[in-house]
Protein backbone atom coordinates (compact mmCIF):
# COMPACT_ATOMS: atom_id res chain seq x y z
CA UNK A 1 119.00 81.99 69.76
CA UNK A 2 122.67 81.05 70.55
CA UNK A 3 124.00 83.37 73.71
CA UNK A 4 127.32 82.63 73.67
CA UNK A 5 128.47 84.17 70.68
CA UNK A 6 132.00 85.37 69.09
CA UNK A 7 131.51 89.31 68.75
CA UNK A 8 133.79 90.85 66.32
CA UNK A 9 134.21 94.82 66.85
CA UNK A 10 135.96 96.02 63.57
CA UNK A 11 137.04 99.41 65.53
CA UNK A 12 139.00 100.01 62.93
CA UNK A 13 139.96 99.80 59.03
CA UNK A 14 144.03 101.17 59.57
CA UNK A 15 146.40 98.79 59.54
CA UNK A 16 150.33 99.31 59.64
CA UNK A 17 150.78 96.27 57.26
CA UNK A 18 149.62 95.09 54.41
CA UNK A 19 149.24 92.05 54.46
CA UNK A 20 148.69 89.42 51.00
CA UNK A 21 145.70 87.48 52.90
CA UNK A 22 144.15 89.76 54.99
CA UNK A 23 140.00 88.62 54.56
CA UNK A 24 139.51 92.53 54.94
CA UNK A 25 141.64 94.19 52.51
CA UNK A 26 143.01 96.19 54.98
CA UNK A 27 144.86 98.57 52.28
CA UNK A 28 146.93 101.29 52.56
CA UNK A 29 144.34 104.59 53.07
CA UNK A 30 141.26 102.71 54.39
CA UNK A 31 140.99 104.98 58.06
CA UNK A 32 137.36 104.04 58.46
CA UNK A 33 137.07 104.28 62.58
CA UNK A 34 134.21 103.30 64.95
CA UNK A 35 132.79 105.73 67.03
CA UNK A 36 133.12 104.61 70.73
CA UNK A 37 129.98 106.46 72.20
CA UNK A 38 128.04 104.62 70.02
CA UNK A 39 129.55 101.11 70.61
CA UNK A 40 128.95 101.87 74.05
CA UNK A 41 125.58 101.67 73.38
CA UNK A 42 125.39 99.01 71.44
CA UNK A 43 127.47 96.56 73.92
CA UNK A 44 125.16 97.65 76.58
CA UNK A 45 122.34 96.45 73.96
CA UNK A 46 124.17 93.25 73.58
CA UNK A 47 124.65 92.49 77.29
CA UNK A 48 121.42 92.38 77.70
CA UNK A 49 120.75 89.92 74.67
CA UNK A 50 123.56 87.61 74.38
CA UNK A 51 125.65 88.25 77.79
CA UNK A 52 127.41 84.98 77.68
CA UNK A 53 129.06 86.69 74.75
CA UNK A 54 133.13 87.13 74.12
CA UNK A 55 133.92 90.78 72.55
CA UNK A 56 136.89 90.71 70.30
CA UNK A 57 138.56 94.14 69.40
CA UNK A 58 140.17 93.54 66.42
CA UNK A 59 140.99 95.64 62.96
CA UNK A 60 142.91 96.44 60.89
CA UNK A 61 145.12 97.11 64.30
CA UNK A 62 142.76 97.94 66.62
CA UNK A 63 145.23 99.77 68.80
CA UNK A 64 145.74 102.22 66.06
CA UNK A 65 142.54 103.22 66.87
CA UNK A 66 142.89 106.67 69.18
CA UNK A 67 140.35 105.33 71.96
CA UNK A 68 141.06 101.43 71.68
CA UNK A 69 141.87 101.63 75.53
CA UNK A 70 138.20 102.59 75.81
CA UNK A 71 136.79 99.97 73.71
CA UNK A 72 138.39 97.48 75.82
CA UNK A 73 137.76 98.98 79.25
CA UNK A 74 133.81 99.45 78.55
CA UNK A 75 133.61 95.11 76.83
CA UNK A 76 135.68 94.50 80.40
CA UNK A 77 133.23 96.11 82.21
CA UNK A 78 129.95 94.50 80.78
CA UNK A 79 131.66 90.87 79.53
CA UNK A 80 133.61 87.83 81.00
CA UNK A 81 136.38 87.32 78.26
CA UNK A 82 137.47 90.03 75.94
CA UNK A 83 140.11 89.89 73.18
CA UNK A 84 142.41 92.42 71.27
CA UNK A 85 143.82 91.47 68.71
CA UNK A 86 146.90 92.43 67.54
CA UNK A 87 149.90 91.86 64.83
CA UNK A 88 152.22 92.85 67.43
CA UNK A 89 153.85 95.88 66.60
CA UNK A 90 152.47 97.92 69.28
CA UNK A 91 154.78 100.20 71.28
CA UNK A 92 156.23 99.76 74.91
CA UNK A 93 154.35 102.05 76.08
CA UNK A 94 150.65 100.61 74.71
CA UNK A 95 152.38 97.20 76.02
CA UNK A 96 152.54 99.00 79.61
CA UNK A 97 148.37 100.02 79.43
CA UNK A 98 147.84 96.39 78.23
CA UNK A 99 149.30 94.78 80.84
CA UNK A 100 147.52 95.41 84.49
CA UNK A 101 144.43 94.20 82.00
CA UNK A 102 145.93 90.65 81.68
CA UNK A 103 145.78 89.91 85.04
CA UNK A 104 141.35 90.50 84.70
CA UNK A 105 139.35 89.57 81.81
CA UNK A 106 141.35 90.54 78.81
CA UNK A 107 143.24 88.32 76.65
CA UNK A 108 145.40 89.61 74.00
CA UNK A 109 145.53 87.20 70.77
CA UNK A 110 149.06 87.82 68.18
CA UNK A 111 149.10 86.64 64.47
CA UNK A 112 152.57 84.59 63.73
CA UNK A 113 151.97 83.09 60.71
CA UNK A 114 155.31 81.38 59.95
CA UNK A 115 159.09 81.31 61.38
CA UNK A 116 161.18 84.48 61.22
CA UNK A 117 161.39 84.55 57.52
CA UNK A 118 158.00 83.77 56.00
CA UNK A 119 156.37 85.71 59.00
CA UNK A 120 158.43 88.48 57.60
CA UNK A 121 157.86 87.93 54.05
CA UNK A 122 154.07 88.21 54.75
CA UNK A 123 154.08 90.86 57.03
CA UNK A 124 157.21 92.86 56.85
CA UNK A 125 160.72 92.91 58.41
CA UNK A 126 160.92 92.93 61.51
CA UNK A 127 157.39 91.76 62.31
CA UNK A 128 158.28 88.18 63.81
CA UNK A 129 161.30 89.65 66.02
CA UNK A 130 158.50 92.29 67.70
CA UNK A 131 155.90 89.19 68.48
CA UNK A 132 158.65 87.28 69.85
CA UNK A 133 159.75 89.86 72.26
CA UNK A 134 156.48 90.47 73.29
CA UNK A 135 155.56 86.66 73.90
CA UNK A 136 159.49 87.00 76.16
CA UNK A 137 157.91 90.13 78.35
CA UNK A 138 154.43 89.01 78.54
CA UNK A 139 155.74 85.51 79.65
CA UNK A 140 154.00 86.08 83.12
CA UNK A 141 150.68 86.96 81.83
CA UNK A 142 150.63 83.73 79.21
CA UNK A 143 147.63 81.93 80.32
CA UNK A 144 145.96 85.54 78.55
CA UNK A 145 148.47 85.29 75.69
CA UNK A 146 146.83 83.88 72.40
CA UNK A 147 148.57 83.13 69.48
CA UNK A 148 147.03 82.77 65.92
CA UNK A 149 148.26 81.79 62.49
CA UNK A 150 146.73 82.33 59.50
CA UNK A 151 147.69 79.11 56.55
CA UNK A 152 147.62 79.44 53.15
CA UNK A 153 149.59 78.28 50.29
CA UNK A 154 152.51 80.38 51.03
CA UNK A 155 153.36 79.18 54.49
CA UNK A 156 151.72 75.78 54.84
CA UNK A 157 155.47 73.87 54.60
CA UNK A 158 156.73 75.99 57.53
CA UNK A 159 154.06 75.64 60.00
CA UNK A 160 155.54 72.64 61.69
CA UNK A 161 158.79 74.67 62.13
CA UNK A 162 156.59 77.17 63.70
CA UNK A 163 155.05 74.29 66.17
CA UNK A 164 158.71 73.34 67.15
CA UNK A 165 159.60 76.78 68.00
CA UNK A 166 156.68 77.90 69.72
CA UNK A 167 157.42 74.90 72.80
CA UNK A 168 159.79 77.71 73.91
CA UNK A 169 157.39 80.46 74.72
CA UNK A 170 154.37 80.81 77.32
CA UNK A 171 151.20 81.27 75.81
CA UNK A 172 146.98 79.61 76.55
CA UNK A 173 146.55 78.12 73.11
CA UNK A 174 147.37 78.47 68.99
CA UNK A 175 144.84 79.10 66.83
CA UNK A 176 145.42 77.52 63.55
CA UNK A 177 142.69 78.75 60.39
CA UNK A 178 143.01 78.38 56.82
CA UNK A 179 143.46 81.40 54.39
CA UNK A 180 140.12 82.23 52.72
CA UNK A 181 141.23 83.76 49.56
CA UNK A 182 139.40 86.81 48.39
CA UNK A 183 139.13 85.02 45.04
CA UNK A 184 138.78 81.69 44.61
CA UNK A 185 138.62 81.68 41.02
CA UNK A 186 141.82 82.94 40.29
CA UNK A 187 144.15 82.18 43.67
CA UNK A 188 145.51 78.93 45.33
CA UNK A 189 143.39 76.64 47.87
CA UNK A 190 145.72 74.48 49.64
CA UNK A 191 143.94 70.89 49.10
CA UNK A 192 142.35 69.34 52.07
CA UNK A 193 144.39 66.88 51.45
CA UNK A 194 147.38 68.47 52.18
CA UNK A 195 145.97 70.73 55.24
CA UNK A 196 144.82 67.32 56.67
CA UNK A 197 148.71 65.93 56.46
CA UNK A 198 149.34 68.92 58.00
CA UNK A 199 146.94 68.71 60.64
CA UNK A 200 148.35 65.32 61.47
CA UNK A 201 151.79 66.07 61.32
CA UNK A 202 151.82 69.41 63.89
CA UNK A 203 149.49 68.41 66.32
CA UNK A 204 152.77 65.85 67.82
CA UNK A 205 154.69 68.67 67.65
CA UNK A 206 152.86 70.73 70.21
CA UNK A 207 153.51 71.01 74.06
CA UNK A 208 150.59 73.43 74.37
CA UNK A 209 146.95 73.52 73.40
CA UNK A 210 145.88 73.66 69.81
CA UNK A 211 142.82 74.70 68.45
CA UNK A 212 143.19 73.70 64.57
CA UNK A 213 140.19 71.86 62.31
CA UNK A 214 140.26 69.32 59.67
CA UNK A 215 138.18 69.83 56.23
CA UNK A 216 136.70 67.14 54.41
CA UNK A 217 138.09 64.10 56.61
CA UNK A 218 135.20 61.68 55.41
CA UNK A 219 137.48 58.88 58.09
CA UNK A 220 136.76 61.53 60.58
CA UNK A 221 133.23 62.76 60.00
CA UNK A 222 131.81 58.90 59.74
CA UNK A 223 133.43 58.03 62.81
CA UNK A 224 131.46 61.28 64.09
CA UNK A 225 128.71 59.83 62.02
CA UNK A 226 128.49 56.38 64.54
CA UNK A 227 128.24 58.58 67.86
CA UNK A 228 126.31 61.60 66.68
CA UNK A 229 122.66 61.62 68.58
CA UNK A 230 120.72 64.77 67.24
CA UNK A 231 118.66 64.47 70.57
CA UNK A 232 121.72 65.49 72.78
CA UNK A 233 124.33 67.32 70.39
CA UNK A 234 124.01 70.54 69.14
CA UNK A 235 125.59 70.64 65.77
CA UNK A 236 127.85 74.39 64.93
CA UNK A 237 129.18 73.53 61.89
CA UNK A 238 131.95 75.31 59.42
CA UNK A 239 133.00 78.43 60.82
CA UNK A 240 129.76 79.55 63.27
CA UNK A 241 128.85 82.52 61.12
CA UNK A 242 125.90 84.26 61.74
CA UNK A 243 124.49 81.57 64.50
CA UNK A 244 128.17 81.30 66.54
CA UNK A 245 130.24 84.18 65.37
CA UNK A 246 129.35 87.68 63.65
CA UNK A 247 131.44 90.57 63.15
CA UNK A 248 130.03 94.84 62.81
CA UNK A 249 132.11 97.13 60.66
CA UNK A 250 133.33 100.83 62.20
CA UNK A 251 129.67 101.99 60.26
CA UNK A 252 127.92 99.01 62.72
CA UNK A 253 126.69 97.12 59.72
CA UNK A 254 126.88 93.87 60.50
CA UNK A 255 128.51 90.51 58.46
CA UNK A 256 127.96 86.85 59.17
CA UNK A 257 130.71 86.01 57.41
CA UNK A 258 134.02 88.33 56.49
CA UNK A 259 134.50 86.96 53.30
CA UNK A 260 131.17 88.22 51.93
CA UNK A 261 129.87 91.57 51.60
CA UNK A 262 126.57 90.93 52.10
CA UNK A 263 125.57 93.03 55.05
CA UNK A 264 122.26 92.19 57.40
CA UNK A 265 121.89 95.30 59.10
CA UNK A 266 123.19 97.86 61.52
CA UNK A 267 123.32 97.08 64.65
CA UNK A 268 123.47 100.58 65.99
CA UNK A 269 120.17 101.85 64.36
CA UNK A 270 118.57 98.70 64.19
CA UNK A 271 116.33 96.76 66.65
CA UNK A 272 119.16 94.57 68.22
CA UNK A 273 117.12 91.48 69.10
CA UNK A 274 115.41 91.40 66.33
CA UNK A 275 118.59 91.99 63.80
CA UNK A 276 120.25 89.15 65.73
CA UNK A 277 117.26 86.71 65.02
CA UNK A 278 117.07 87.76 61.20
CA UNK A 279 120.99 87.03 61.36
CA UNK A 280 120.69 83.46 62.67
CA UNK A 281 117.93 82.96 60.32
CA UNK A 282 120.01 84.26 57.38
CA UNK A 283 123.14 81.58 58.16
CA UNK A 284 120.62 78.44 58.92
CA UNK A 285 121.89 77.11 55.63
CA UNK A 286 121.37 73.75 54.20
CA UNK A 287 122.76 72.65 50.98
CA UNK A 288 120.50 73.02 47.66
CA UNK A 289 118.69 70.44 45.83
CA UNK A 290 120.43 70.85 42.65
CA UNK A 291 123.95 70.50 44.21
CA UNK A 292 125.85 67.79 45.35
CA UNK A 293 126.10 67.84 48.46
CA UNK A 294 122.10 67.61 48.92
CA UNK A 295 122.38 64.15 48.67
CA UNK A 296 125.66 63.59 50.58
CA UNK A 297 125.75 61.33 53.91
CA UNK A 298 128.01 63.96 55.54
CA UNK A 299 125.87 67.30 55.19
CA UNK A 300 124.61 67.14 58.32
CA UNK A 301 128.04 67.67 59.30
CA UNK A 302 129.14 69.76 57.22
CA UNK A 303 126.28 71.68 56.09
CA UNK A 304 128.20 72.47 52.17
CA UNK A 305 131.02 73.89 53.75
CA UNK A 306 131.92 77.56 53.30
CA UNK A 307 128.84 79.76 52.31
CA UNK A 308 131.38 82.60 51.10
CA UNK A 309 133.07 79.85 48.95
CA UNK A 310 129.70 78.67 47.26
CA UNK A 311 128.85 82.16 46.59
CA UNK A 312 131.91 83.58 45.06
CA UNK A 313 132.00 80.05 42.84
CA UNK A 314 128.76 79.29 41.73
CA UNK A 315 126.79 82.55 42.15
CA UNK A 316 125.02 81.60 45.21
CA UNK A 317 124.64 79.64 48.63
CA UNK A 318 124.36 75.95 49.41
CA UNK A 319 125.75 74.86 46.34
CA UNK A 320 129.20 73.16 48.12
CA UNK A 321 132.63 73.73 49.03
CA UNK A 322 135.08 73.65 46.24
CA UNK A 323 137.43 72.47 49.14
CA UNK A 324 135.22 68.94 48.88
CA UNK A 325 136.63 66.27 46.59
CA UNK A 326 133.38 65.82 46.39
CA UNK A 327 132.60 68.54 44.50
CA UNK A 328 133.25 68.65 40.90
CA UNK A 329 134.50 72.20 40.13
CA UNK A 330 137.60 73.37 38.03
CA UNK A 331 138.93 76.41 37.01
C-alpha cells in the first residue's frame, strides 16, 4: 500500500460560484456539510495508516463551511502538509485566521483559470480582481501560496497570457490540469494535440515552478520507454486515483476518481485499512483484451488513460482514452 497519498476532504458541497467545469457539480442548493467530530476520527484513523499523507480541505468552498478553521487545525495537528483550497473570495477577516497558519504546515492553493476576463467569464465578475489582491497581501507567505488552473476548451488560448502575468506575483508553484468534462459524449475535449502545443509553448513563459502533464506524447513516452527499468521505478500513472490520490464526500463515502460516481465505501463506518486496500485494488487497472490499447507498446505507461473517460464512453473500464489518437472513437 502507497503511504503517501493525496487526501481529498470534500467538507463541503456550497459553493458561492457556479462554475461551467466544476468535476462536482457544485450547483446552486447542494449544502451537503461534513461533520467535523467525525472527521476527527477518521484523520486520527488515517494517521495511523497512511501518515506520510497530505490532507486537502477543499469543496465546493471549503471555508463556507462553519467549522473549516477546525478541519484545518485538527489535519495540522496530525499531518506535515495540509491544503485549503480556495476560489478566493474569502473575506479579510477569514484572510486574517489564515494567515499565522502559513507560516506552519498549511498551504493555501487559489484557482485562476484565465486573465481578468475569461477568469471572470467562468467564475463571475470580480473573481480574478479578489485572487489577485490576495496573491498582493499574501506576498510574504508565497512559498505556501499555490496557484491552480483548471484548462478546457474555453480558456486554453489565454493560458499563456496567464503565464506572462503570473511572473509578477509570489507564489510555490502552478498547477496546470485539464477539464474533465462531465460528458464526454456531448461536450468539447481539447485535442492532445493542441494541450501538448500548449504545454510547449507556456512552460518558456514561466519564472516559477510548474507542475503541468502532457497526454499522449508517444515522442515523450518512448524516450521514457529507453530508460524505464521496472526493477527500480515505481510507475503512478494518469491521475493516481485510488492508489495515489482519493477523495471522501461530506457523507465519508469515498471516490477514487471525481469524475465517477462509483463509490467504494465509507470511510467513517468502515474498517479503514481494509477499505484503503479494497480501494487500491479497485484502481490497479490494466487495459482490456478486446480494446486497443491491450496491445499498445505504451500501456505500461499509460495504463488506457482516464478510467472515468472509458467508462462514461464505452460502458466500462480499460477500454482507452478517447484523448488517444490511438483510439478510434467518434461521436
Amino acid at each position: 500500500m502507497i503511504t503517501n497519498k493525496d487526501i481529498y476532504f470534500i467538507i463541503t458541497r456550497s459553493c458561492n460560484y457556479q462554475c461551467p467545469f466544476c468535476i462536482r457539480e457544485n450547483l446552486k442548493g447542494n449544502t451537503a456539510q461534513m461533520s467535523y467530530e467525525k472527521a476527527s476520527i477518521v484523520m486520527s484513523r488515517l494517521k495511523e495508516i497512511v501518515p506520510e499523507s497530505t490532507i486537502i480541505i477543499t469543496g465546493g468552498e471549503p471555508v463556507m463551511h462553519k467549522h473549516w478553521e477546525l478541519f484545518v487545525t485538527k489535519a495540522m495537528s496530525l499531518f506535515k502538509r495540509v491544503v485549503l483550497t480556495s476560489n478566493g473570495s474569502f473575506s479579510r477577516d477569514i484572510e486574517n485566521r489564515i494567515i499565522p497558519l502559513l507560516s506552519k504546515n498549511l498551504w493555501l492553493q487559489f484557482s485562476l483559470d484565465g486573465t481578468e476576463c475569461v477568469h471572470d467569464q467562468l467564475r463571475g465578475k470580480g473573481a480574478y480582481s479578489k485572487v489577485i489582491d490576495k496573491l498582493k497581501r499574501l506576498s510574504d507567505y508565497g512559498n505556501h501560496i499555490v496557484l491552480s488552473s483548471t484548462v478546457g476548451v474555453r480558456n486554453i488560448n489565454d493560458i499563456r497570457n496567464l503565464a506572462v502575468e503570473l511572473n509578477n506575483y509570489s507564489f510555490s508553484r502552478w498547477k496546470i490540469t485539464e477539464e474533465l468534462v462531465i460528458d464526454p459524449l456531448t461536450m468539447n475535449i481539447v485535442p492532445n494535440t493542441e494541450w501538448n502545443k500548449m504545454v510547449d509553448e507556456v512552460l518558456p513563459l514561466c519564472q516559477f515552478s510548474v507542475r503541468v502533464q502532457k497526454f499522449f506524447d508517444f515522442n515523450l513516452m518512448e524516450k521514457f520507454l529507453n530508460q524505464y527499468d521496472p526493477n527500480k521505478h515505481h510507475l503512478i500513472t494518469k491521475c493516481g486515483s485510488g492508489t495515489k490520490t482519493f477523495s471522501i464526500n461530506p457523507d465519508f463515502t469515498v471516490l477514487a476518481c471525481t469524475c465517477l460516481d462509483d463509490t467504494i465505501g465509507n470511510i467513517y463506518e468502515d474498517d479503514t485499512e481494509n477499505l484503503l486496500e479494497r480501494l487500491e485494488h479497485h484502481c490497479s487497472m490494466s487495459p482490456s483484451e478486446d480494446s486497443v490499447c491491450y496491445s499498445c507498446k505504451y500501456k505500461e505507461i499509460c495504463k488506457g488513460g482516464c478510467p472515468g473517460y472509458s467508462k462514461k464512453i464505452f460502458g466500462k473500464f480499460n477500454m482507452g482514452d478517447i484523448r488517444c489518437p490511438k483510439v478510434n472513437w467518434h461521436k
